[in-house]
Protein backbone atom coordinates (compact mmCIF):
# COMPACT_ATOMS: atom_id res chain seq x y z
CA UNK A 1 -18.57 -10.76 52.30
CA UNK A 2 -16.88 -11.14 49.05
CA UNK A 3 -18.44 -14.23 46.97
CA UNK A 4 -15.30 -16.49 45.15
CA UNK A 5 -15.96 -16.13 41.69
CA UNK A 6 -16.09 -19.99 40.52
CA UNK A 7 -15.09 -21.39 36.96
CA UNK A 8 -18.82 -21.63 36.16
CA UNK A 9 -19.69 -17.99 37.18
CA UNK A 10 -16.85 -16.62 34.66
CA UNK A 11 -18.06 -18.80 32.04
CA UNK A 12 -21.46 -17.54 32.35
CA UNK A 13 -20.09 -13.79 32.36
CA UNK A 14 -18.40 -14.44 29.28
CA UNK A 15 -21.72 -16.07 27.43
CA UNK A 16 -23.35 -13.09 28.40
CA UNK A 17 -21.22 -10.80 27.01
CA UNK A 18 -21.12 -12.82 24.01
CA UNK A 19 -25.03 -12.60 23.62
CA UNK A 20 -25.40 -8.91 23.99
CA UNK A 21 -22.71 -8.29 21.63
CA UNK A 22 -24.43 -10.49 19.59
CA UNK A 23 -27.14 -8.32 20.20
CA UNK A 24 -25.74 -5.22 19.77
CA UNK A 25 -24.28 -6.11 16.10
CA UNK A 26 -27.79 -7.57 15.09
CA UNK A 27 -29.55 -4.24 15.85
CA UNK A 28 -26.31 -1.81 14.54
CA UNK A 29 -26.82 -4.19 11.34
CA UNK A 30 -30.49 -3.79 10.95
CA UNK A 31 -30.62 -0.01 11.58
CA UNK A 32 -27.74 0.03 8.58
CA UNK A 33 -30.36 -2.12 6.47
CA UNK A 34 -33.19 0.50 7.21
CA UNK A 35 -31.20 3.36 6.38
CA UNK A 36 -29.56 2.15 2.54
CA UNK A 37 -33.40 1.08 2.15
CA UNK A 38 -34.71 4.62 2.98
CA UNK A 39 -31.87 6.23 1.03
CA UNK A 40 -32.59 3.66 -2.13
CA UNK A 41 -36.22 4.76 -1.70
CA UNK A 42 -35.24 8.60 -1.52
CA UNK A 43 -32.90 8.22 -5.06
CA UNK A 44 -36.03 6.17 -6.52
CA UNK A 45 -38.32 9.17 -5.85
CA UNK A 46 -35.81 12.03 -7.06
CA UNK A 47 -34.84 10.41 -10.02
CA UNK A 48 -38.98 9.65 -11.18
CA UNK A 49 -39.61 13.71 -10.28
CA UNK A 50 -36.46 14.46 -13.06
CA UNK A 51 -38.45 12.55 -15.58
């Protein structure tokens, strides 16, 4: 019992898709932030042990 796949259905798919790529991206970018923040934080702390 195969269901037709209508216009609306595919349109929905694709709006998905859309959102958890969206999704994706937002998390890859804030995992990017943490990680230049924890390496700024790691240069901060070497360079006030030189001194």
């Amino acid at each position: 019992m195969n269901k037709k796949v209508t216009k609306q259905d595919k349109i929905q798919r694709e709006k998905n898709q859309q959102k958890n790529a969206q999704k994706k991206r937002a998390r890859t970018m804030s995992i990017i932030g943490i990680v230049i923040a924890l390496l700024l934080v790691f240069s901060m702390l070497l360079s006030s042990l030189r001194f």
